[in-house]
N, C-alpha and C. Protein backbone atom coordinates (compact mmCIF):
# COMPACT_ATOMS: atom_id res chain seq x y z
N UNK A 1 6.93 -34.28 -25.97
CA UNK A 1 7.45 -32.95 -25.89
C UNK A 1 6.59 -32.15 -24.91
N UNK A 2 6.79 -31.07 -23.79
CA UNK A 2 5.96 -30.34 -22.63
C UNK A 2 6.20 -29.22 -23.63
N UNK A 3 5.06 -28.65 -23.07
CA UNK A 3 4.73 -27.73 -23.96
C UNK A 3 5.08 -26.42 -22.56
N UNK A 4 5.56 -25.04 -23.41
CA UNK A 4 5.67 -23.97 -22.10
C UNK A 4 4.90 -23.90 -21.78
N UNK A 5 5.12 -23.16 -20.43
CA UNK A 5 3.64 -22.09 -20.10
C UNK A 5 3.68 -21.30 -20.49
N UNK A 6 2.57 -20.37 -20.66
CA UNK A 6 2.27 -19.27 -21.49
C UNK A 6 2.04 -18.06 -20.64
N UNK A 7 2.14 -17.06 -20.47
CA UNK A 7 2.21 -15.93 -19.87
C UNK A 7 0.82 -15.47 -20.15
N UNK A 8 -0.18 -15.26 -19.08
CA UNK A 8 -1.05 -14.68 -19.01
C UNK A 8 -1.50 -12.85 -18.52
N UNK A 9 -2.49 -12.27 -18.79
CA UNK A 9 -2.98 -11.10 -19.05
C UNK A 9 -2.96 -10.78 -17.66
N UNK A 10 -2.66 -10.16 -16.54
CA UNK A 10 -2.92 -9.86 -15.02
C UNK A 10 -4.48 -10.24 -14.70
N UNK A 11 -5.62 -9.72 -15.60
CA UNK A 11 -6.88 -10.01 -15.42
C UNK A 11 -7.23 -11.27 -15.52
N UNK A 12 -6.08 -11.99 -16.06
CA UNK A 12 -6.71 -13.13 -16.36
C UNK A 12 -5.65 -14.34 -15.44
N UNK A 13 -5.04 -13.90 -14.56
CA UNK A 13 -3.91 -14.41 -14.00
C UNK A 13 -4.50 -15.40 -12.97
N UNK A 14 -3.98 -16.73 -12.43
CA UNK A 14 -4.72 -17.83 -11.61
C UNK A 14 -4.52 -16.55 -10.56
N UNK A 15 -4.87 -17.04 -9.53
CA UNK A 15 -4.95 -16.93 -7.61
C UNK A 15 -3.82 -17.93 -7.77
N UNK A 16 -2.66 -17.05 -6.51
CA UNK A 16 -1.76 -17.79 -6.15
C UNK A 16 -0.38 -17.90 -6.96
N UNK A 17 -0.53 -17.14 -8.42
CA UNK A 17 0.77 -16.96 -8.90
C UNK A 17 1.02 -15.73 -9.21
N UNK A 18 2.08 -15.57 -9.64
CA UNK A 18 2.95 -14.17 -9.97
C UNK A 18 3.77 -13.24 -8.72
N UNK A 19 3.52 -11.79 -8.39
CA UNK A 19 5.08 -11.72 -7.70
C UNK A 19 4.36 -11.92 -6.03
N UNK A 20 2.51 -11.53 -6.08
CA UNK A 20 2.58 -11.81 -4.45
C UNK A 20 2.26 -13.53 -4.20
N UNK A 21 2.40 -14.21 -4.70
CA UNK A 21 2.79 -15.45 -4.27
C UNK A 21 4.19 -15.87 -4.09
N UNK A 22 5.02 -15.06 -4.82
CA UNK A 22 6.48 -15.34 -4.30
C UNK A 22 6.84 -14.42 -3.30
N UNK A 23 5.76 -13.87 -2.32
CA UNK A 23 6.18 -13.43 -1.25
C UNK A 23 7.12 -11.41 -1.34
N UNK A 24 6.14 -11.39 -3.14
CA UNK A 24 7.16 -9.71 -3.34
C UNK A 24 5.35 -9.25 -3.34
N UNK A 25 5.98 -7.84 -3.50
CA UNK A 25 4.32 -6.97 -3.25
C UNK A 25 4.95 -6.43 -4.79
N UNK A 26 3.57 -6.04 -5.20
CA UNK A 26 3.78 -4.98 -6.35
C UNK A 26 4.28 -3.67 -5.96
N UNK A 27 5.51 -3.28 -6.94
CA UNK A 27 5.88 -2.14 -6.18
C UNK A 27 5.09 -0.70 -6.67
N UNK A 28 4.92 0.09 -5.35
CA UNK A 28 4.63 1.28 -5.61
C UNK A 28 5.57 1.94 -5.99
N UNK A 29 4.83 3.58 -6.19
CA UNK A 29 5.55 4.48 -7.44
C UNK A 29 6.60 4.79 -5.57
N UNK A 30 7.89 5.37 -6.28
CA UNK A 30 8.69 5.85 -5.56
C UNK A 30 8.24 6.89 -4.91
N UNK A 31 8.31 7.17 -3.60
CA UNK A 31 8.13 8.51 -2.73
C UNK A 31 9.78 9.28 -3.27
N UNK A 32 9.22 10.89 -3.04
CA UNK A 32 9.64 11.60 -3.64
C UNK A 32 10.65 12.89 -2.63
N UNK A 33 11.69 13.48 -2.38
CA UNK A 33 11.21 14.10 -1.07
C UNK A 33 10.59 15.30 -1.22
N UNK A 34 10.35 16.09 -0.30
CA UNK A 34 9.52 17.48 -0.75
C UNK A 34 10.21 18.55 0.19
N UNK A 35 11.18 17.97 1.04
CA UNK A 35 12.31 19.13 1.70
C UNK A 35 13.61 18.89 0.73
N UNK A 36 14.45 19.72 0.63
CA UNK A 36 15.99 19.37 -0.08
C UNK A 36 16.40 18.76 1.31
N UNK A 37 17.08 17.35 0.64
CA UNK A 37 18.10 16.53 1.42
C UNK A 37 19.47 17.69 2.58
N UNK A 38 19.47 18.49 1.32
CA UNK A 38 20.88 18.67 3.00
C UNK A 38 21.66 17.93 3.14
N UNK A 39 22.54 17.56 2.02
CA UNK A 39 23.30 15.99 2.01
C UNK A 39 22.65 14.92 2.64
N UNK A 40 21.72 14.80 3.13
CA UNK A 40 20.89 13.62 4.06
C UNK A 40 20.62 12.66 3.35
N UNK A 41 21.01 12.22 2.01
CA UNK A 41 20.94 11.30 1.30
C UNK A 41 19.67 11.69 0.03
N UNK A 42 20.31 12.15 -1.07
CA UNK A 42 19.10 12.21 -1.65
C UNK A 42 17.79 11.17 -2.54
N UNK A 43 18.59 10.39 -2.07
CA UNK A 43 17.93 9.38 -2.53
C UNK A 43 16.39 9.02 -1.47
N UNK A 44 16.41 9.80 -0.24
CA UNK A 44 15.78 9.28 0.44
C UNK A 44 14.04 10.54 0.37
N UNK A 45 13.45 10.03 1.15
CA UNK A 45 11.77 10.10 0.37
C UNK A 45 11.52 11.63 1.85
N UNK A 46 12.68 12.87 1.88
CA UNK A 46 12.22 13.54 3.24
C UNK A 46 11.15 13.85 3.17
N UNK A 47 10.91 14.74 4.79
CA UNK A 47 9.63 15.45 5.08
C UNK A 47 10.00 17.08 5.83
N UNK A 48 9.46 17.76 5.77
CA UNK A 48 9.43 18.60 6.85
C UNK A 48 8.88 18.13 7.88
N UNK A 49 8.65 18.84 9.21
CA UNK A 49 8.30 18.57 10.44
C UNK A 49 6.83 18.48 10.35
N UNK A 50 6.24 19.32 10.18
CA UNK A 50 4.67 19.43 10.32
C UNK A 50 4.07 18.07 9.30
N UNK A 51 4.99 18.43 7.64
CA UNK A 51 4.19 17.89 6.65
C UNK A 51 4.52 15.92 7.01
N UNK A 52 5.92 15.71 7.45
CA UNK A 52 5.55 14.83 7.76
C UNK A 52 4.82 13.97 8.97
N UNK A 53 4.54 14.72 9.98
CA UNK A 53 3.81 14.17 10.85
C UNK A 53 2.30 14.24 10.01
N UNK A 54 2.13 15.34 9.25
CA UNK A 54 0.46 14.78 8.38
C UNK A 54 0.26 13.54 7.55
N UNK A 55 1.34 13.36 7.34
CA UNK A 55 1.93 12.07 6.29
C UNK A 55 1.40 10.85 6.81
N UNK A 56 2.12 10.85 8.04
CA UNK A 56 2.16 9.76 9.05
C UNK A 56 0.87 8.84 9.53
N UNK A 57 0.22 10.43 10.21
CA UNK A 57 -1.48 10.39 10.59
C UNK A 57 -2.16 9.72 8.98
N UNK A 58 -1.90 10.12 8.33
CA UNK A 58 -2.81 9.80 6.89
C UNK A 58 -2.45 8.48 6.04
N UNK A 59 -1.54 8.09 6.34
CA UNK A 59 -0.75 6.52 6.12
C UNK A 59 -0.35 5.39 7.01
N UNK A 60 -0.42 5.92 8.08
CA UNK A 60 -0.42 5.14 9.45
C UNK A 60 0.80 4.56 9.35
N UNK A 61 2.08 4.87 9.35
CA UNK A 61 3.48 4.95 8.50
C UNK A 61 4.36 5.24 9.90
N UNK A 62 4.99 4.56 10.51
CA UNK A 62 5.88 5.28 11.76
C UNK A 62 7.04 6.13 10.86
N UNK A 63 7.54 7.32 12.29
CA UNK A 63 8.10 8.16 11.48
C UNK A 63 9.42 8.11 12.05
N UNK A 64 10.33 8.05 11.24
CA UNK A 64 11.83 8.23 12.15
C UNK A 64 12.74 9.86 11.65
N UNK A 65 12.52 10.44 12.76
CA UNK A 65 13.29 11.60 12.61
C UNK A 65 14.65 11.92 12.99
N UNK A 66 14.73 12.89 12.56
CA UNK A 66 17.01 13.07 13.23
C UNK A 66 16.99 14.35 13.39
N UNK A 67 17.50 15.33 14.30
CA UNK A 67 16.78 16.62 14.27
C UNK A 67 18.53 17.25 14.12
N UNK A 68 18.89 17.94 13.64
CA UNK A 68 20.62 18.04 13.74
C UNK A 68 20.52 19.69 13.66
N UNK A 69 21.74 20.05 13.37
CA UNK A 69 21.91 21.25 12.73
C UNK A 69 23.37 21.39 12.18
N UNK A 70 23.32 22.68 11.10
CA UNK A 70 24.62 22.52 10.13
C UNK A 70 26.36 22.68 10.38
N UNK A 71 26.41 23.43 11.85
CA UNK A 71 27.44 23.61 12.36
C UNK A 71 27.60 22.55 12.95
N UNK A 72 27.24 21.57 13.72
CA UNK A 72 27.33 20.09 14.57
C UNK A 72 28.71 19.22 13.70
N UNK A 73 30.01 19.11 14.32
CA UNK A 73 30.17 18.26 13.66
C UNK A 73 29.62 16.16 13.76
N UNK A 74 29.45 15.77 15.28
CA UNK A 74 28.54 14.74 15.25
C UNK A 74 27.41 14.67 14.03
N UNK A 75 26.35 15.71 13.60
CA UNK A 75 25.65 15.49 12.37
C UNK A 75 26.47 15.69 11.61
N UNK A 76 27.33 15.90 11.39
CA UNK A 76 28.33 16.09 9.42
C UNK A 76 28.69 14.55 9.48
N UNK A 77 28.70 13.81 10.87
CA UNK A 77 29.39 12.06 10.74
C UNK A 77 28.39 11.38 10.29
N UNK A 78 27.06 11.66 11.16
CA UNK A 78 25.93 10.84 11.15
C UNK A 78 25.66 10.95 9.60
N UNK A 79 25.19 12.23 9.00
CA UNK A 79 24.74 12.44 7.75
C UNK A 79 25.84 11.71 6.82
N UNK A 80 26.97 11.13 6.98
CA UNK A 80 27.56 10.43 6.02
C UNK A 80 27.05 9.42 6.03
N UNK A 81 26.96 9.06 7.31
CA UNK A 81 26.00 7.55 7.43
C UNK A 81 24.90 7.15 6.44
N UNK A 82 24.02 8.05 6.45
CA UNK A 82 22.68 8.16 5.69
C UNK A 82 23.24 7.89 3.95
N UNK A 83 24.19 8.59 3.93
CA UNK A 83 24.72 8.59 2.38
C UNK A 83 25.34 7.20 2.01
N UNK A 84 25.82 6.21 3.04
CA UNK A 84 26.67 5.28 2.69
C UNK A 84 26.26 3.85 2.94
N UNK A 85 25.10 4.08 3.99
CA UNK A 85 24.30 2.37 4.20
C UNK A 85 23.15 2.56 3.48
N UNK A 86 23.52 1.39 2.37
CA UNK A 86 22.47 1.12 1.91
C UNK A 86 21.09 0.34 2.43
N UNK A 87 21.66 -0.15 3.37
CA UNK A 87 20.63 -1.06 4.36
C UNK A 87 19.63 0.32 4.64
N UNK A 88 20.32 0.86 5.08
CA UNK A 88 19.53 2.21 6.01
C UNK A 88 18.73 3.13 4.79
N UNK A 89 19.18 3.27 3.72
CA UNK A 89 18.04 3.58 2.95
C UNK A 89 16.99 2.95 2.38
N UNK A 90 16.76 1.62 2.36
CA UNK A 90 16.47 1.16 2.23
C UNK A 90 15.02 0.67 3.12
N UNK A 91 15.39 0.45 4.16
CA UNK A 91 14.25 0.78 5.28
C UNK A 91 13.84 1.71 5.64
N UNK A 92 14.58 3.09 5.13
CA UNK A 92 13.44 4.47 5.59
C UNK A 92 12.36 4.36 4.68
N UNK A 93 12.74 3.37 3.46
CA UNK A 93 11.21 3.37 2.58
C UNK A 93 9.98 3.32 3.37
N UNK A 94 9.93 2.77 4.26
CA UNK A 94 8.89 2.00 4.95
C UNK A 94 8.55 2.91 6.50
N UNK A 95 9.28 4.44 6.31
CA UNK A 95 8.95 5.27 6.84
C UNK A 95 8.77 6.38 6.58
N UNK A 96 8.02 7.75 7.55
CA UNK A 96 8.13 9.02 6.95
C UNK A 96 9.38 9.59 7.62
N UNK A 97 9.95 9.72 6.88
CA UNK A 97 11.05 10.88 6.75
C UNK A 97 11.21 11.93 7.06
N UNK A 98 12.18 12.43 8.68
CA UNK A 98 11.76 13.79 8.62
C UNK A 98 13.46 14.10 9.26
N UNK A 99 13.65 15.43 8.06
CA UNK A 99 14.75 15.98 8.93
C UNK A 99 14.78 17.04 9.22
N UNK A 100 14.82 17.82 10.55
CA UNK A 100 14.85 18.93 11.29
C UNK A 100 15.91 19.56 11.41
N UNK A 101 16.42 21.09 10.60
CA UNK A 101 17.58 21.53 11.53
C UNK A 101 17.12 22.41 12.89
N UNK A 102 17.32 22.31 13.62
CA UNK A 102 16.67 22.81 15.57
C UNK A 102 16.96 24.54 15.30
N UNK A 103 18.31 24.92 14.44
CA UNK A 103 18.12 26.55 14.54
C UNK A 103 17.21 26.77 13.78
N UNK A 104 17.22 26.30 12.88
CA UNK A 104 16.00 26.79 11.41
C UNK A 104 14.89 26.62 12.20
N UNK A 105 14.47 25.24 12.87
CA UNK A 105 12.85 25.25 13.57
C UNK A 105 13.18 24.94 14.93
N UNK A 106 13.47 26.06 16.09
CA UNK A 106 12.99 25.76 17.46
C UNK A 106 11.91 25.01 17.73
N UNK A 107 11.06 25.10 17.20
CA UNK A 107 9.82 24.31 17.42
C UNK A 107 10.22 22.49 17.74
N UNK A 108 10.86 21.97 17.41
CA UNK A 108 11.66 20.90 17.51
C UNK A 108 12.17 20.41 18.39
N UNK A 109 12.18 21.32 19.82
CA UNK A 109 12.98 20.82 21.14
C UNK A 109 11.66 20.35 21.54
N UNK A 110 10.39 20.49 21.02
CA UNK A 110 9.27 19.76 21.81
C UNK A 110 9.47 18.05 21.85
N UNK A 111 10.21 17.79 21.01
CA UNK A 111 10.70 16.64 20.47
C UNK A 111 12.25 16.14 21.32
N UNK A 112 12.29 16.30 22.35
CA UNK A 112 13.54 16.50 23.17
C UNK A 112 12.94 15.68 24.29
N UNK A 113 13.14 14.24 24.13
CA UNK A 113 13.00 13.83 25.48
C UNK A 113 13.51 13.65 26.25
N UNK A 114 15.18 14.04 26.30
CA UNK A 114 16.08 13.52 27.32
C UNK A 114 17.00 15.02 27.07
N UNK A 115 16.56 15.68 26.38
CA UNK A 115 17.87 17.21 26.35
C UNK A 115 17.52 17.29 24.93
N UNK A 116 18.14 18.49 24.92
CA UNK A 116 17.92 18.89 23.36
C UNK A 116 19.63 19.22 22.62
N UNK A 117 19.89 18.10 22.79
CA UNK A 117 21.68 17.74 22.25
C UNK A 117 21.29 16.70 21.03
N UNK A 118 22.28 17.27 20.09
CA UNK A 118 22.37 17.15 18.47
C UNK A 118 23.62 16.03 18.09
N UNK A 119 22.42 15.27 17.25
CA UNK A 119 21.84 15.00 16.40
C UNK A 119 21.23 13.62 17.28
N UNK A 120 20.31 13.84 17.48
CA UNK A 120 18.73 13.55 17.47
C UNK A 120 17.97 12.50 16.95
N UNK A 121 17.65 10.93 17.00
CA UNK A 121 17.18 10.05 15.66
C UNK A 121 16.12 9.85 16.99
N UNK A 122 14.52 9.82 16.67
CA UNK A 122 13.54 9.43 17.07
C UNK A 122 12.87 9.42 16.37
N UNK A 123 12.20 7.75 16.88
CA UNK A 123 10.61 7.24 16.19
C UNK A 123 9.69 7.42 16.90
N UNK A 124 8.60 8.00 15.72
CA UNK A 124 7.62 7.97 16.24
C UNK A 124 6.29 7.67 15.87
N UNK A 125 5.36 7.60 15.96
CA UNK A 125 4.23 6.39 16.23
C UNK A 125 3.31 7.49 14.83
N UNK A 126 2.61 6.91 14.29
CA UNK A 126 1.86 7.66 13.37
C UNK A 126 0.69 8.91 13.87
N UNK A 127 0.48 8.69 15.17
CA UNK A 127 -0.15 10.10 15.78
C UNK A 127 1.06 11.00 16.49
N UNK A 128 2.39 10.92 15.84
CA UNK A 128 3.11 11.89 16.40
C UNK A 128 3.34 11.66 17.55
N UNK A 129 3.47 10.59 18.66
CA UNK A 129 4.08 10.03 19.87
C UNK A 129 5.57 9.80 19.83
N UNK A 130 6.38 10.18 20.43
CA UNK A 130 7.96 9.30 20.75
C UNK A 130 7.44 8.24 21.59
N UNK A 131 8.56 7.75 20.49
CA UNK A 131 8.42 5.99 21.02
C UNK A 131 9.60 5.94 21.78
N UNK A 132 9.58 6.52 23.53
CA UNK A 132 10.77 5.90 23.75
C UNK A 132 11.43 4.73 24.50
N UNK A 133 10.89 4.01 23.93
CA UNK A 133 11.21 2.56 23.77
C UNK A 133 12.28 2.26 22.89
N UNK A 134 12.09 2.88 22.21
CA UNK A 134 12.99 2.91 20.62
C UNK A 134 14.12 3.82 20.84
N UNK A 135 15.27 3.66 21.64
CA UNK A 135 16.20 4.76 21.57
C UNK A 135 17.78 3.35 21.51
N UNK A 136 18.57 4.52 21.63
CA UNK A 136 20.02 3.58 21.05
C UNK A 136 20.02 2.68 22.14
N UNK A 137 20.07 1.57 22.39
CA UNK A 137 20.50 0.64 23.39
C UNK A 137 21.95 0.96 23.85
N UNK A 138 22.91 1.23 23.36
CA UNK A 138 24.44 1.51 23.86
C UNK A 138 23.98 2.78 25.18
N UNK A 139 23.19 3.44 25.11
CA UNK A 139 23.19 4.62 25.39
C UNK A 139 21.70 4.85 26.78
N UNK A 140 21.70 4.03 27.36
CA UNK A 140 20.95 3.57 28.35
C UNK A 140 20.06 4.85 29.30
N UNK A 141 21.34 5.55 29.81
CA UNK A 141 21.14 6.40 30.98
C UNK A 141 21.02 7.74 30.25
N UNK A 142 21.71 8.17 29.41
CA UNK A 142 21.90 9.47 28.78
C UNK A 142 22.14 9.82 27.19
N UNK A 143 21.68 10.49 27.00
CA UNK A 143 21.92 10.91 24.90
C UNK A 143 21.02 9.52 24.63
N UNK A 144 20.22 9.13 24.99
CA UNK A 144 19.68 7.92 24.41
C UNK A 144 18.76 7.77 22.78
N UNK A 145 19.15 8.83 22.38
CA UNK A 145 18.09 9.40 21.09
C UNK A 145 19.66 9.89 20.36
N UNK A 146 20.74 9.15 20.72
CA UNK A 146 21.84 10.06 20.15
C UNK A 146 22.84 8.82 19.38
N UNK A 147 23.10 8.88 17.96
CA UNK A 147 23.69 7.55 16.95
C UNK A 147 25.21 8.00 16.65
N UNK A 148 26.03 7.60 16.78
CA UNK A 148 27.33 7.62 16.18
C UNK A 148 27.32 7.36 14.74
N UNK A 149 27.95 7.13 13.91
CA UNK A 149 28.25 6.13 12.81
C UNK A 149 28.56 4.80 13.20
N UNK A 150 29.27 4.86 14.22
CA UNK A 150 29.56 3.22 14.44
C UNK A 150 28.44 2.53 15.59
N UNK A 151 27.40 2.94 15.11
CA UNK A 151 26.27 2.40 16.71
C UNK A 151 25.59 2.20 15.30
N UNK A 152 24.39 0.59 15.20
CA UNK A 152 23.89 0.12 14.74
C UNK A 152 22.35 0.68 14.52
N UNK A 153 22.12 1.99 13.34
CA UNK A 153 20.85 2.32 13.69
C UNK A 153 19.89 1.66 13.34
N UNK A 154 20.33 0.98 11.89
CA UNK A 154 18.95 0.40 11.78
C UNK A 154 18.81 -0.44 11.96
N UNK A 155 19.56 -1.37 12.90
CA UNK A 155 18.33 -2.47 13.90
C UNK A 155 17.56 -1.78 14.55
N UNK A 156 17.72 -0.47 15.22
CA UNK A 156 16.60 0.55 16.21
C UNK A 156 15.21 0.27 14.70
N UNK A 157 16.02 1.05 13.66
CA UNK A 157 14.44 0.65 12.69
C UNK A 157 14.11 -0.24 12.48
N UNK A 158 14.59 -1.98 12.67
CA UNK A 158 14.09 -2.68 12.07
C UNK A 158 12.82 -3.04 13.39
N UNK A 159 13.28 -2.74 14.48
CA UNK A 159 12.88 -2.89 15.72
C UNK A 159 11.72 -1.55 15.90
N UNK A 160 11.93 -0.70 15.41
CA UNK A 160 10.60 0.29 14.92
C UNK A 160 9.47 -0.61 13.80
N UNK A 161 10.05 -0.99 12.71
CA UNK A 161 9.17 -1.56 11.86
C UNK A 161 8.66 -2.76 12.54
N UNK A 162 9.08 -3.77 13.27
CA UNK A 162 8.50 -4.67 14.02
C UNK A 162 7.23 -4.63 15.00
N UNK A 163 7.43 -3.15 15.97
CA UNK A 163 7.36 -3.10 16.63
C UNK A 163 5.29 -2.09 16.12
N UNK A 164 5.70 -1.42 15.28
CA UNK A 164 4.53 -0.73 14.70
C UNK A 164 4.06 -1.47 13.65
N UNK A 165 3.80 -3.12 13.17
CA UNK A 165 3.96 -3.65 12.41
C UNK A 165 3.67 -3.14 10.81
N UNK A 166 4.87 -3.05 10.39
CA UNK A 166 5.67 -3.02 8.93
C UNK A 166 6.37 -3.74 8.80
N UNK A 167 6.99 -3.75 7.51
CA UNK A 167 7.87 -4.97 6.91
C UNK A 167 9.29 -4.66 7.28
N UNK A 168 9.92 -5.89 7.25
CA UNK A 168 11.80 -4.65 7.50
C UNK A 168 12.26 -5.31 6.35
């Protein structure tokens, strides 16, 4: 007769088993957001502008932002987006979160590398750099910081998380 194995105490656990040997991390506590979503999905972990670029610097965390505003209808499409791929929430875990409306904070066109036309998705580097490397591939010459619903964003993040190495 084999006898089970027996479930051991974490302190007392071998090297080499339990969830980071099967390749999972222990999960941390959920990030929380600390701006209201704005329909932007509330499930997701936002930031303000300032607080999350402090975030960033202090976690070394790339940041993907979307800078929109409430009259836009292009952001009323995009922001459904956010609400409906789960893929895409899913990988902002593994970023700071920031959503900007441009009337509420002018301060935000500093963040305008190609025009300051709405709605806006840029990554950026944990000292607050645009990465623009990282912009929509469909969109080559012009609006290159600019997502449809039907343009693939988060390969741009998985290609952010690669690229600043994080997990995708």
């Amino acid at each position: 007769m084999l006898a089970s194995s027996a479930c051991e105490p974490p302190e007392r656990a071998v090297k080499g088993h339990g969830p980071e040997a099967a390749g999972e991390t222990p999960s941390a506590p959920k990030r929380v957001a600390t701006v209201p979503a704005e329909g932007w999905n509330e499930d997701i972990a936002w930031r303000g502008l300032e607080e999350g670029l402090a975030e960033a610097k202090q976690t070394k965390m790339p940041v993907m932002m979307v800078v929109h505003t409430t009259w836009c209808g292009n952001c009323q499409k995009l922001k459904r987006t956010f609400n409906s791929d789960a893929d895409l929430a899913r990988l902002s875990e593994q970023f700071v979160m920031v959503h900007v409306d441009q009337d509420a904070h002018p301060e935000v066109t500093l963040y305008a590398p190609d025009g300051d036309y709405i709605p806006r998705v840029m990554f950026l580097d944990s000292d607050g750099n645009i990465d623009k490397q990282l912009q929509n591939p469909n969109r080559p010459n012009r609006y290159r910081f600019f997502y449809t619903p039907k343009e693939d964003l988060t390969a741009t993040m998985r290609l952010a998380l690669d690229q600043h190495d994080n997990k995708s």
